[in-house]
PDB file of N, CA and C in Angstrom:
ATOM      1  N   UNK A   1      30.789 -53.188 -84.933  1.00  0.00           N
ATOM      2  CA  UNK A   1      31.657 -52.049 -84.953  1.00  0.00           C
ATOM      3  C   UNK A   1      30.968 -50.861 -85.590  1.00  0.00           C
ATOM      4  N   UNK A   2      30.190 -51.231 -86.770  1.00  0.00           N
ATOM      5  CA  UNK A   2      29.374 -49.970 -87.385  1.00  0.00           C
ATOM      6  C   UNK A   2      28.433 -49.582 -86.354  1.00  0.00           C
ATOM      7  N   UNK A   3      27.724 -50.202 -85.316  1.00  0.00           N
ATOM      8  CA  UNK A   3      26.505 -49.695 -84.733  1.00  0.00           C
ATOM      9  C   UNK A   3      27.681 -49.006 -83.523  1.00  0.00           C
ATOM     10  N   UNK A   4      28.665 -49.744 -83.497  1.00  0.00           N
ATOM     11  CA  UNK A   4      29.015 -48.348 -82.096  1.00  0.00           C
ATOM     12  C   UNK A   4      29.894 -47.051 -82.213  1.00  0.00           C
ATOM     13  N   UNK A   5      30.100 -47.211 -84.027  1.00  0.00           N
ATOM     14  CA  UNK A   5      30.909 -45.565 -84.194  1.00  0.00           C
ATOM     15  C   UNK A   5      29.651 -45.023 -84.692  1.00  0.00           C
ATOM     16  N   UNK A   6      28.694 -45.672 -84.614  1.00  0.00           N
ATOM     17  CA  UNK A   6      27.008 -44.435 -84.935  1.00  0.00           C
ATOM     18  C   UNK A   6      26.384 -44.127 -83.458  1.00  0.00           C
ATOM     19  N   UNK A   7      26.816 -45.174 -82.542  1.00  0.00           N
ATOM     20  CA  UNK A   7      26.071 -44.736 -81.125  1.00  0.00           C
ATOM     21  C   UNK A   7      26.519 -43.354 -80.922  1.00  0.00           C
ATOM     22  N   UNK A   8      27.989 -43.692 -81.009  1.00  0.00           N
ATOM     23  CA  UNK A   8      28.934 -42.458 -79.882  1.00  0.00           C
ATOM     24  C   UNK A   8      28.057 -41.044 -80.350  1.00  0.00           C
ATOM     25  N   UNK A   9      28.345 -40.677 -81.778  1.00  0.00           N
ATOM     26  CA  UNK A   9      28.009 -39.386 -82.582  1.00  0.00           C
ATOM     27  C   UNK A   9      26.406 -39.704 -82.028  1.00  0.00           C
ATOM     28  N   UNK A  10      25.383 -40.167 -82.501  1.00  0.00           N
ATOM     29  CA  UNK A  10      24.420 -40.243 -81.905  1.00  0.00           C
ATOM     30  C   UNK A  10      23.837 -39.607 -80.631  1.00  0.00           C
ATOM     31  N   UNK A  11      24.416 -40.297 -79.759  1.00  0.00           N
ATOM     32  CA  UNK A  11      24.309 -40.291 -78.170  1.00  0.00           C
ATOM     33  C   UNK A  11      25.064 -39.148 -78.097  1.00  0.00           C
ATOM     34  N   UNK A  12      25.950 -38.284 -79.038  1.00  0.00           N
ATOM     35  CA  UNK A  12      26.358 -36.735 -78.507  1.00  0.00           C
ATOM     36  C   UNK A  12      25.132 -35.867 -79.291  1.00  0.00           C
ATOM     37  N   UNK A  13      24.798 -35.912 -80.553  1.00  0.00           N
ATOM     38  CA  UNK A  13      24.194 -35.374 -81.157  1.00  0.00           C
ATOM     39  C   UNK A  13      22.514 -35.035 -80.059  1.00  0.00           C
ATOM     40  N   UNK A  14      22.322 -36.124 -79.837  1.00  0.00           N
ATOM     41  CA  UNK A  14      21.192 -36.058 -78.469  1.00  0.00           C
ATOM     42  C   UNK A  14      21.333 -35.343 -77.874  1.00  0.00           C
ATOM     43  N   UNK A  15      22.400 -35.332 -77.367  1.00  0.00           N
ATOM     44  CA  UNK A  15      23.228 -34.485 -75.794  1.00  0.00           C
ATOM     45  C   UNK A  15      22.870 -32.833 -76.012  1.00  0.00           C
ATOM     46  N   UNK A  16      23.653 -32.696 -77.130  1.00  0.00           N
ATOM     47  CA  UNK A  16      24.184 -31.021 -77.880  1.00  0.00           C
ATOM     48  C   UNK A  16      22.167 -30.693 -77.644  1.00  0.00           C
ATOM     49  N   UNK A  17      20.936 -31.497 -78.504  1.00  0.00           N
ATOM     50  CA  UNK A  17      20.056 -30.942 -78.558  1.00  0.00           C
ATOM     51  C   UNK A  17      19.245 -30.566 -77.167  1.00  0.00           C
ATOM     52  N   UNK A  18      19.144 -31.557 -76.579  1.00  0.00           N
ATOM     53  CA  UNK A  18      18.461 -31.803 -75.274  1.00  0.00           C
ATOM     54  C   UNK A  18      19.114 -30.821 -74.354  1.00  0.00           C
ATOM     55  N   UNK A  19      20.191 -30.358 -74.501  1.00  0.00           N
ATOM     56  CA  UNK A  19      20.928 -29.698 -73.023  1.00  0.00           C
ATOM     57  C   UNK A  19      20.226 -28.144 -72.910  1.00  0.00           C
ATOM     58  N   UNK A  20      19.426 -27.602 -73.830  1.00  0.00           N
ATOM     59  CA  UNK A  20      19.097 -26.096 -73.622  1.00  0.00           C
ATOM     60  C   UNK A  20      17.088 -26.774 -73.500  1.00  0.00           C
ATOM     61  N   UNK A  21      16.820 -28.186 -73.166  1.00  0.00           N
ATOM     62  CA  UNK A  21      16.084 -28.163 -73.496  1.00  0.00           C
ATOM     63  C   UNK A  21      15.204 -28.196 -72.074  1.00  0.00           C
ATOM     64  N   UNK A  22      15.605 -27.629 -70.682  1.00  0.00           N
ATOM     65  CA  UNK A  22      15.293 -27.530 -69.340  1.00  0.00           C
ATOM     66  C   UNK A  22      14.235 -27.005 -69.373  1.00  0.00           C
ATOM     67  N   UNK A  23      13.421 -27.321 -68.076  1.00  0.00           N
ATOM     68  CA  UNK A  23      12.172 -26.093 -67.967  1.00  0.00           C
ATOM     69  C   UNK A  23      12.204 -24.688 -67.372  1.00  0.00           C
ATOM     70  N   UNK A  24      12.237 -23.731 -67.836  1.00  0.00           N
ATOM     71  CA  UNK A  24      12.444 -22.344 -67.250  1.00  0.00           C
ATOM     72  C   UNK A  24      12.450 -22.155 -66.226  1.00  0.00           C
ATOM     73  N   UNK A  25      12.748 -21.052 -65.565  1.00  0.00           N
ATOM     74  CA  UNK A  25      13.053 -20.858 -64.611  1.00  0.00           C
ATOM     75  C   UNK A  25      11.707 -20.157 -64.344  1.00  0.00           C
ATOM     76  N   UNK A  26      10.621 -20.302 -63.010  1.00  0.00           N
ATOM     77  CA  UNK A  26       9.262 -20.253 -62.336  1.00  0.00           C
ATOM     78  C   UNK A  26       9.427 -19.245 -61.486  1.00  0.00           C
ATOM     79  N   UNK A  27       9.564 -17.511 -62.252  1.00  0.00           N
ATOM     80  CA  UNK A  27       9.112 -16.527 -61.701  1.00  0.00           C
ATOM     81  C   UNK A  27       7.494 -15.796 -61.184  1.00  0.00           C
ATOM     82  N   UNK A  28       7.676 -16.260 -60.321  1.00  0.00           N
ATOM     83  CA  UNK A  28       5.867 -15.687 -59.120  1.00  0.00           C
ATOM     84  C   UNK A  28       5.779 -14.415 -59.320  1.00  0.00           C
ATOM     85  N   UNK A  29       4.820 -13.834 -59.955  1.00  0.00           N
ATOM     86  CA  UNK A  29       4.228 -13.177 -60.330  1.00  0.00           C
ATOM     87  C   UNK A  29       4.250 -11.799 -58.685  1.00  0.00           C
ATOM     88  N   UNK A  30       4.334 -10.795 -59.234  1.00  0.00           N
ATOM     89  CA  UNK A  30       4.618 -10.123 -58.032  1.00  0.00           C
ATOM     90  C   UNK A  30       3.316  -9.458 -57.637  1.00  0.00           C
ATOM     91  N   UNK A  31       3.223  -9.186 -55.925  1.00  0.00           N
ATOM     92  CA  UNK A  31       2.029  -9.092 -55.559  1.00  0.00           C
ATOM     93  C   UNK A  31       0.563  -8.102 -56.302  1.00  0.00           C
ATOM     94  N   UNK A  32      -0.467  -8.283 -55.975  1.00  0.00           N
ATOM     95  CA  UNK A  32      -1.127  -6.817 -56.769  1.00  0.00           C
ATOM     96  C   UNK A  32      -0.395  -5.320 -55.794  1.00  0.00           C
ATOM     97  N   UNK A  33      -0.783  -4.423 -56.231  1.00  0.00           N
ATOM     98  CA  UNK A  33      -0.850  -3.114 -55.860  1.00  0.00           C
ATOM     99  C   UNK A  33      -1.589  -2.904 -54.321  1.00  0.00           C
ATOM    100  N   UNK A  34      -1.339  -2.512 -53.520  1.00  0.00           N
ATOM    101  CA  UNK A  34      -2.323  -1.882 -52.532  1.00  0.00           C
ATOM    102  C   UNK A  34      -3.209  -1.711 -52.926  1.00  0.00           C
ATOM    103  N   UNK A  35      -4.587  -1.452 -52.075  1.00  0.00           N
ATOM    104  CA  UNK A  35      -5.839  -0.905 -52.701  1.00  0.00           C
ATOM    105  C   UNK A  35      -5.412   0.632 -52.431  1.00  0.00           C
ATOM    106  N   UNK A  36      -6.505   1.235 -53.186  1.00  0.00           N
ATOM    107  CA  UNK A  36      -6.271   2.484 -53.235  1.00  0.00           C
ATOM    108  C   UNK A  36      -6.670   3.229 -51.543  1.00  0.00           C
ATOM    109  N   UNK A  37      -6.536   4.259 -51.441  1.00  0.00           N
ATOM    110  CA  UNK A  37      -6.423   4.802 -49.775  1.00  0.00           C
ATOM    111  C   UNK A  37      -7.817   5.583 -49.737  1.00  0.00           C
ATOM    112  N   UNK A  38      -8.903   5.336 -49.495  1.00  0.00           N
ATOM    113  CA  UNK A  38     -10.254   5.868 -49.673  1.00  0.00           C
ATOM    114  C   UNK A  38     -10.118   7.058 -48.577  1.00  0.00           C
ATOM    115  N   UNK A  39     -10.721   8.397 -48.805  1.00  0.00           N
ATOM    116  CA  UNK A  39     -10.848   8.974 -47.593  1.00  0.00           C
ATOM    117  C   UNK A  39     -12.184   8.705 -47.458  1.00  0.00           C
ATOM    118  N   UNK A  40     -12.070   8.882 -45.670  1.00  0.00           N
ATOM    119  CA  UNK A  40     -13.079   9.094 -45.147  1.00  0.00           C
ATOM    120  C   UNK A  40     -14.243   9.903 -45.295  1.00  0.00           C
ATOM    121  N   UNK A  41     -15.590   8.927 -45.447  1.00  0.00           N
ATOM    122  CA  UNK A  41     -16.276  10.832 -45.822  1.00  0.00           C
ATOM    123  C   UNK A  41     -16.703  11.665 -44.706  1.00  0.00           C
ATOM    124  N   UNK A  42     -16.321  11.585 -43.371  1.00  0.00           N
ATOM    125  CA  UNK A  42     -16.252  12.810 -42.995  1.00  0.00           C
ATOM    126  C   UNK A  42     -15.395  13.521 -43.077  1.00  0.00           C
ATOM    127  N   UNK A  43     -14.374  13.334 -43.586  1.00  0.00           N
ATOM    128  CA  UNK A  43     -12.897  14.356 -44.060  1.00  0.00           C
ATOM    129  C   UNK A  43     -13.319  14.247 -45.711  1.00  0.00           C
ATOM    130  N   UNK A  44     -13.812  13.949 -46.246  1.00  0.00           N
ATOM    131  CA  UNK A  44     -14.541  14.390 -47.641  1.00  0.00           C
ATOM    132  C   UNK A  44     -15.476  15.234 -47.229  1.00  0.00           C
ATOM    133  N   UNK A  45     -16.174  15.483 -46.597  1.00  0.00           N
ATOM    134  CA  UNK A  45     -17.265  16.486 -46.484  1.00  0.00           C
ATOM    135  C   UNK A  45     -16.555  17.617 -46.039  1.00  0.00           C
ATOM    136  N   UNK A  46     -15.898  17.483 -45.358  1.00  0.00           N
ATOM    137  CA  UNK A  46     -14.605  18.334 -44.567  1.00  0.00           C
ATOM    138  C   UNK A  46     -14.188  19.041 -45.460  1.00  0.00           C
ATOM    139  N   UNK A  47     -13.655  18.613 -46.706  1.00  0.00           N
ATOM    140  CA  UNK A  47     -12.904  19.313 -47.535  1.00  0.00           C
ATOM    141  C   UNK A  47     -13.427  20.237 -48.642  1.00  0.00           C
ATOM    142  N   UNK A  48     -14.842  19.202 -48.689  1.00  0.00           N
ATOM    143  CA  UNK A  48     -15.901  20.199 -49.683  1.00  0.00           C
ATOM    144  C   UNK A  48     -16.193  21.155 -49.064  1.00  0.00           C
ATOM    145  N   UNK A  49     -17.019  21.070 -47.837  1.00  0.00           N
ATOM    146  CA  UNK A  49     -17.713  22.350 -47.712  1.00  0.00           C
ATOM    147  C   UNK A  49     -16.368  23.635 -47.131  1.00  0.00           C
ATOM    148  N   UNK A  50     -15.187  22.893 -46.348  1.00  0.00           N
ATOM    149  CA  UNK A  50     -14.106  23.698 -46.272  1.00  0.00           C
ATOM    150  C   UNK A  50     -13.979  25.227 -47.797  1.00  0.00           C
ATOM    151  N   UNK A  51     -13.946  23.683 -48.647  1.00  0.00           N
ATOM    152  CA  UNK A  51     -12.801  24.564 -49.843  1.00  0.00           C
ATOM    153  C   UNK A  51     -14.045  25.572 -50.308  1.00  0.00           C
ATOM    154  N   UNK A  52     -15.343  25.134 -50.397  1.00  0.00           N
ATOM    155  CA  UNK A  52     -16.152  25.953 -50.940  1.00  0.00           C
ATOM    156  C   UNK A  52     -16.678  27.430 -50.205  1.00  0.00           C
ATOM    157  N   UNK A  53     -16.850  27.208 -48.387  1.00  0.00           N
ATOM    158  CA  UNK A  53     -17.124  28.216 -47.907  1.00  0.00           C
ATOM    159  C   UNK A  53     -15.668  29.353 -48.046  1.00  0.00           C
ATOM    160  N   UNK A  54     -14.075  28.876 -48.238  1.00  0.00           N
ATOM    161  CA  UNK A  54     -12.909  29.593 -48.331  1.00  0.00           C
ATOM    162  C   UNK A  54     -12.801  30.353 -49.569  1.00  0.00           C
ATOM    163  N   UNK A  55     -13.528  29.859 -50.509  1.00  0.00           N
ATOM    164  CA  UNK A  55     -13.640  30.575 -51.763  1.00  0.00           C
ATOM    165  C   UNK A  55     -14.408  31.847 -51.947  1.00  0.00           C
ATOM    166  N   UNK A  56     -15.778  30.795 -51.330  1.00  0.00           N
ATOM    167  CA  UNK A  56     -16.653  32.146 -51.278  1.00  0.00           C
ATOM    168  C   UNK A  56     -15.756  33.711 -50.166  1.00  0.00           C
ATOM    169  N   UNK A  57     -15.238  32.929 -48.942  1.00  0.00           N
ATOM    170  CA  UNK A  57     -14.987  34.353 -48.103  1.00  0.00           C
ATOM    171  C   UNK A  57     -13.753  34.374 -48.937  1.00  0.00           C
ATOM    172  N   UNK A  58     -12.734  34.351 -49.514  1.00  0.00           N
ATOM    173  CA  UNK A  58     -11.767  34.238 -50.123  1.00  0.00           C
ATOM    174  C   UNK A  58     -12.260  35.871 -51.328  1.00  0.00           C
ATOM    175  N   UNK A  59     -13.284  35.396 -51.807  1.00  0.00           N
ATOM    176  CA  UNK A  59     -14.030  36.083 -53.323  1.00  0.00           C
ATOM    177  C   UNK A  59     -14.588  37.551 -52.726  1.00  0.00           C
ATOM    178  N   UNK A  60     -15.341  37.276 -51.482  1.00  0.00           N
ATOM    179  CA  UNK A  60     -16.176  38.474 -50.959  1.00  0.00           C
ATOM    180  C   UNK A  60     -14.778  39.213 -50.028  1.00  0.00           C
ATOM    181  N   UNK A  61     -13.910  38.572 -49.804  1.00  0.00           N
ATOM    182  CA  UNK A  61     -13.132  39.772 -49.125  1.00  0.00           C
ATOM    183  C   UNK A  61     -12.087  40.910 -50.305  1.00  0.00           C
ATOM    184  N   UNK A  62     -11.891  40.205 -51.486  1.00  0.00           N
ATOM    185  CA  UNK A  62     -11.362  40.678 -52.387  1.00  0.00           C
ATOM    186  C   UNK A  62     -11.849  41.930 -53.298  1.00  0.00           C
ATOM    187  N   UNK A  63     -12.866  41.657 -53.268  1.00  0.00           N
ATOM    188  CA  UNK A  63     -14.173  42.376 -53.984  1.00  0.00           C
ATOM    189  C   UNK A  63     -14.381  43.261 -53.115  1.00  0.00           C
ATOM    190  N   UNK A  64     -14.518  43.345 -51.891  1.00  0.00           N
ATOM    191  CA  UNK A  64     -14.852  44.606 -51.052  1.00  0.00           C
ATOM    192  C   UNK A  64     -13.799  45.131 -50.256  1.00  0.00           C
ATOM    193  N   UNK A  65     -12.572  44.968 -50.860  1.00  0.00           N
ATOM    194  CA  UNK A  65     -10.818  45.333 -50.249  1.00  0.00           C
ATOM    195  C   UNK A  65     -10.644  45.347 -49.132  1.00  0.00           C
ATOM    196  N   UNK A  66     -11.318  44.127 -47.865  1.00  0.00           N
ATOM    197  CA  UNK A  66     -11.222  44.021 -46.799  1.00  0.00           C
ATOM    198  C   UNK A  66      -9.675  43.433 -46.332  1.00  0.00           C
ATOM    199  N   UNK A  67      -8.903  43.010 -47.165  1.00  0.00           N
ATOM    200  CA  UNK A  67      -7.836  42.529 -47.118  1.00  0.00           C
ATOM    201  C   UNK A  67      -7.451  41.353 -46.957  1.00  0.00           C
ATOM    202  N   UNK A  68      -6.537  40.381 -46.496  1.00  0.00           N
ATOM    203  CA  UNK A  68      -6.381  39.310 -46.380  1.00  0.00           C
ATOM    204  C   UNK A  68      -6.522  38.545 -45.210  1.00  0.00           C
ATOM    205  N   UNK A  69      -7.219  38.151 -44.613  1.00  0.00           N
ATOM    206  CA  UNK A  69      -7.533  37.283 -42.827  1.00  0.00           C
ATOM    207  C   UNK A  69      -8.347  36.279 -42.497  1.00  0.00           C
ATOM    208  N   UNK A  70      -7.978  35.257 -43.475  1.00  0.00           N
ATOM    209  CA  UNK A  70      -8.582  33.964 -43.612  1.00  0.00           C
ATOM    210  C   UNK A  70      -8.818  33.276 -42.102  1.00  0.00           C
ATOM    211  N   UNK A  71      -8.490  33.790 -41.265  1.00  0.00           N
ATOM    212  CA  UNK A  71      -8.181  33.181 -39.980  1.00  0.00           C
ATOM    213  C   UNK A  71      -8.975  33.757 -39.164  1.00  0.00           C
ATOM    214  N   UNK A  72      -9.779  35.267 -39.645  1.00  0.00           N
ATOM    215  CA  UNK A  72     -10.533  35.438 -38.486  1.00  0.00           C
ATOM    216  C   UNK A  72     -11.925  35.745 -38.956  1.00  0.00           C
ATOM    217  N   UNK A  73     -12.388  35.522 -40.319  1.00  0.00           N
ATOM    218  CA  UNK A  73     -13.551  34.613 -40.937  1.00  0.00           C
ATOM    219  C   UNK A  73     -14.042  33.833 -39.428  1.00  0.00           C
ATOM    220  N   UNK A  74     -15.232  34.263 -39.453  1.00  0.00           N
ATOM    221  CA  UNK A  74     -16.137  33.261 -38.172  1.00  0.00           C
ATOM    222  C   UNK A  74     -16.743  31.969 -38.557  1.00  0.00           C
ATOM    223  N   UNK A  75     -16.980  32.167 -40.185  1.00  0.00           N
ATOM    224  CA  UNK A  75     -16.944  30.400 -40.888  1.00  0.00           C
ATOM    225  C   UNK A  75     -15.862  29.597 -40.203  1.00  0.00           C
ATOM    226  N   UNK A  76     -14.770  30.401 -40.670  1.00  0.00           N
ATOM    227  CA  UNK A  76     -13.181  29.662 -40.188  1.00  0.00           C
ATOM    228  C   UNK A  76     -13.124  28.926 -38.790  1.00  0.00           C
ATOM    229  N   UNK A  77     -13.793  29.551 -37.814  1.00  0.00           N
ATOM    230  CA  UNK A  77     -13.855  29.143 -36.771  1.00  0.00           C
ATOM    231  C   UNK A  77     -14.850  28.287 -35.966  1.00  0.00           C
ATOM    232  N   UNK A  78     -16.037  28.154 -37.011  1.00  0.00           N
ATOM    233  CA  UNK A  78     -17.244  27.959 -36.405  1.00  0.00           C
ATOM    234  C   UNK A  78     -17.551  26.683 -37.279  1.00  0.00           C
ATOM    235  N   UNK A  79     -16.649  25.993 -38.599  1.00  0.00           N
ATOM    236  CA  UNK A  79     -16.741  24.723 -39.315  1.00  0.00           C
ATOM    237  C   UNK A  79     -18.042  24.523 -39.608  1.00  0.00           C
ATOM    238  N   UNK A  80     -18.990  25.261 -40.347  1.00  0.00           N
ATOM    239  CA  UNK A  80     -20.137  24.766 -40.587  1.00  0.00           C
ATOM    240  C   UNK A  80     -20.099  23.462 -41.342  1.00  0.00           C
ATOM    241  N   UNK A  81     -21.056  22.525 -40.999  1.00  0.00           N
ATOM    242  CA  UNK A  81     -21.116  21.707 -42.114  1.00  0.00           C
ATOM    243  C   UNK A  81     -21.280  20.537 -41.234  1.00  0.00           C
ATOM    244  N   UNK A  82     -20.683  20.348 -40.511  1.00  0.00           N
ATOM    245  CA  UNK A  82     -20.505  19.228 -39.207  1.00  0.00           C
ATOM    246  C   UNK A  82     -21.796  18.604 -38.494  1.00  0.00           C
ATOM    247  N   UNK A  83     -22.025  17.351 -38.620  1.00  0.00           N
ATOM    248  CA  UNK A  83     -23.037  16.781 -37.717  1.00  0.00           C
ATOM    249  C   UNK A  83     -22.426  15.914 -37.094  1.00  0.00           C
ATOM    250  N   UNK A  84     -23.481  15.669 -35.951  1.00  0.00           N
ATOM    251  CA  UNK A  84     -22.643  14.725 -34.617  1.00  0.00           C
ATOM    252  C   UNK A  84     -22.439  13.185 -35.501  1.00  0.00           C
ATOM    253  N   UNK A  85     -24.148  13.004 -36.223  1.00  0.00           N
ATOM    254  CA  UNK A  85     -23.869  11.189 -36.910  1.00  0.00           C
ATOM    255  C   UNK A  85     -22.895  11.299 -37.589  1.00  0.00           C
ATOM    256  N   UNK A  86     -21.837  11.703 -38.243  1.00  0.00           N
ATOM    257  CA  UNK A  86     -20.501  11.840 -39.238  1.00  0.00           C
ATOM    258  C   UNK A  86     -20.062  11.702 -38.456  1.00  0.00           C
ATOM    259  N   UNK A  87     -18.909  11.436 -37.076  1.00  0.00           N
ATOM    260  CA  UNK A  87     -17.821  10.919 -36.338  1.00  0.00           C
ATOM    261  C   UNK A  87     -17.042  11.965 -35.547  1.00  0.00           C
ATOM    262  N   UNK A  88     -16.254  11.921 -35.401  1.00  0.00           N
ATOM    263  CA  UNK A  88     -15.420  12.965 -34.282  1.00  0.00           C
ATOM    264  C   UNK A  88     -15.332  14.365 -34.889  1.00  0.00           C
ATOM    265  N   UNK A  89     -15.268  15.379 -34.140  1.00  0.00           N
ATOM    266  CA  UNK A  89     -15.461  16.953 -34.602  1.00  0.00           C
ATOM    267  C   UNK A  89     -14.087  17.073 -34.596  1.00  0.00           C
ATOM    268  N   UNK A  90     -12.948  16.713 -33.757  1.00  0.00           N
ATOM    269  CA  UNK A  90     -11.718  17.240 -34.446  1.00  0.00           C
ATOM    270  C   UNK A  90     -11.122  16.948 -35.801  1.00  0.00           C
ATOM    271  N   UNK A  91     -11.240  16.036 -35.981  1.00  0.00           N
ATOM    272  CA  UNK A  91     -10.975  15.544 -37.814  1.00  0.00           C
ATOM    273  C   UNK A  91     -11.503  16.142 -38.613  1.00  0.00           C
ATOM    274  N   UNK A  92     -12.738  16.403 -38.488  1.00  0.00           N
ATOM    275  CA  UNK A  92     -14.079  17.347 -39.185  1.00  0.00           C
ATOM    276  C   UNK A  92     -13.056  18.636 -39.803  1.00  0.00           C
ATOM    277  N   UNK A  93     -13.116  19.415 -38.335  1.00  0.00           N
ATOM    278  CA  UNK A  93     -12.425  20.823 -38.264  1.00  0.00           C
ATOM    279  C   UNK A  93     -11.199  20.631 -38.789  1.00  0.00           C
ATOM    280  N   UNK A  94     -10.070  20.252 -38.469  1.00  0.00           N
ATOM    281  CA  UNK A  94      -9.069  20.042 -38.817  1.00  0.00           C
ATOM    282  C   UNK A  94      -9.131  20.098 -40.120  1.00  0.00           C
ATOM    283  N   UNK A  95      -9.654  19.482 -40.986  1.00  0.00           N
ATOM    284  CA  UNK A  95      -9.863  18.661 -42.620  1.00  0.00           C
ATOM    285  C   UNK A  95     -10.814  20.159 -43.336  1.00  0.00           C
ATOM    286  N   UNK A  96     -11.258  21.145 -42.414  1.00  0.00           N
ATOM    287  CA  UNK A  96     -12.745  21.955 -42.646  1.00  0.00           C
ATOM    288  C   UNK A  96     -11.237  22.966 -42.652  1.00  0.00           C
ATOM    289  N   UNK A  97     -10.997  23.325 -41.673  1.00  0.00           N
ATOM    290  CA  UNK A  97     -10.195  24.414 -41.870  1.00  0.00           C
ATOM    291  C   UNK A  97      -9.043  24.774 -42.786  1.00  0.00           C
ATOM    292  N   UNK A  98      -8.245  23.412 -43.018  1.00  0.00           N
ATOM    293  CA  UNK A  98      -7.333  23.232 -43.817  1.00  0.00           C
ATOM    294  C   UNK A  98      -7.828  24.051 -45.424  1.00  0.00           C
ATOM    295  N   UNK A  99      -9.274  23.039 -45.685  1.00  0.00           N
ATOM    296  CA  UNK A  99      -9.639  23.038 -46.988  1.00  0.00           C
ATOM    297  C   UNK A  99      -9.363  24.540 -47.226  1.00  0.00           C
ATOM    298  N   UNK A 100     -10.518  25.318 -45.967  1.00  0.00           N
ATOM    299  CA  UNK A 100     -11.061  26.585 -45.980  1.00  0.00           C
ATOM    300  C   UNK A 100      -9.628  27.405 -46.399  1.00  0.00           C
ATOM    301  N   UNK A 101      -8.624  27.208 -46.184  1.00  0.00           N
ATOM    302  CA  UNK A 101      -7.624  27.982 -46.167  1.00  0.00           C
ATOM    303  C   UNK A 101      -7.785  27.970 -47.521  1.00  0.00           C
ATOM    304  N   UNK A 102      -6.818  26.614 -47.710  1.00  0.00           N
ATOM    305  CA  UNK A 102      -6.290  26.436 -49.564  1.00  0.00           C
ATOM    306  C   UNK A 102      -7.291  27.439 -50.116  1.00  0.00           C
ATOM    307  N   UNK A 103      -8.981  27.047 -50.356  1.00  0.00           N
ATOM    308  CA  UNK A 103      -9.914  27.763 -51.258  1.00  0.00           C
ATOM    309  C   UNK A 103      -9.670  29.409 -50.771  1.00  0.00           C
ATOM    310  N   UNK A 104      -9.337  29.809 -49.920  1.00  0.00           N
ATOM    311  CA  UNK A 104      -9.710  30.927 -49.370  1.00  0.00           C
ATOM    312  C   UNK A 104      -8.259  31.990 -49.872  1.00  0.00           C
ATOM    313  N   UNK A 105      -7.187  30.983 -50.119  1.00  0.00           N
ATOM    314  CA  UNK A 105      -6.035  31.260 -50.755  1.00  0.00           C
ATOM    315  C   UNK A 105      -5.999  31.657 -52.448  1.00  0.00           C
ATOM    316  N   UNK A 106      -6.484  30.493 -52.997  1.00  0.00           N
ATOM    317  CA  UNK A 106      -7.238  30.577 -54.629  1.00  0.00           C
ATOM    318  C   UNK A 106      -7.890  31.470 -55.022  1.00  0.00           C
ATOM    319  N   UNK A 107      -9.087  32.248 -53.728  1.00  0.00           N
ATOM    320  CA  UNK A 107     -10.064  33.135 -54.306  1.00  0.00           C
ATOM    321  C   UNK A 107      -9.128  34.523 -54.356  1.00  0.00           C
ATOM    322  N   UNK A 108      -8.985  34.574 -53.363  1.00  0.00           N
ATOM    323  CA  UNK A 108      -7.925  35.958 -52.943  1.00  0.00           C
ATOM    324  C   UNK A 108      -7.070  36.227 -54.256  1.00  0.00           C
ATOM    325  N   UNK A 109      -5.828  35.285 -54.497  1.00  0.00           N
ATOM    326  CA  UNK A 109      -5.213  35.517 -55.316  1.00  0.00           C
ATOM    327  C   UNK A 109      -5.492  34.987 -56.246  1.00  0.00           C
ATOM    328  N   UNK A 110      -6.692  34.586 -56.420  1.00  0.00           N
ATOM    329  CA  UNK A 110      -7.410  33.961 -58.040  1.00  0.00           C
ATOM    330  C   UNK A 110      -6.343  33.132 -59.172  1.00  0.00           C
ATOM    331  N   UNK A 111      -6.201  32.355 -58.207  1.00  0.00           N
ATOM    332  CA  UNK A 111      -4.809  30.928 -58.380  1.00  0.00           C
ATOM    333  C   UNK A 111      -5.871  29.920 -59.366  1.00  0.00           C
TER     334      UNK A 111
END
C-alpha cells in the first residue's frame, strides 16, 4: 500500500516535468538572397564614357552660353566609345545616351 500511494504522486510528478520536455519545433532556415544583378560591361562602358562625354559637353556649353541642347551634341548622336568585340550597338547607345544625358544634366545645372 505504501509503494502505490508513492507510485501515483511519482508517476504525476514525472508527467508535470517531462511534458514541456518535446523537441522544438524544426524551422528551415530561409533561402540565401539572390545574387547580386551584375551589369553588363558593355552597358558599363556605356555609362562611363556616356556620363563623362555629357559632362564634359554639359560644362563647355555652359561656359560659352550656348544654351541648353543635349540632344543635338554630335557626341550624343554618334556614341563614341563603342566597338564591334563588346556586343550589340543598340544597348551600347541606348545605355551611352541615357548616361550622356543625366551627366550632361549635372554639368549644366552643376547638380
Amino acid at each position: 500500500m505504501k509503494t502505490a500511494s508513492l507510485t501515483l504522486p511519482s508517476a504525476l510528478f514525472a508527467a508535470l516535468l517531462l511534458a514541456g520536455c518535446s523537441h522544438p519545433t524544426y524551422y528551415a532556415p530561409p533561402p540565401p538572397p539572390p545574387p547580386a544583378y551584375a551589369v553588363p560591361p558593355l552597358i558599363e562602358r556605356a555609362h562611363q564614357e556616356g556620363f563623362r562625354w555629357g559632362t564634359q559637353m554639359g560644362a563647355r556649353d555652359i561656359s560659352n552660353n550656348l544654351g541648353h541642347h543635349p540632344r543635338q551634341d554630335r557626341v550624343f548622336h554618334d556614341t563614341p566609345g563603342y566597338e564591334p568585340n563588346m556586343g550589340p550597338y543598340e544597348p551600347y547607345r541606348d545605355a551611352f545616351r541615357q548616361a550622356y544625358l543625366d551627366g550632361y544634366e549635372r554639368a549644366y545645372y552643376r547638380r
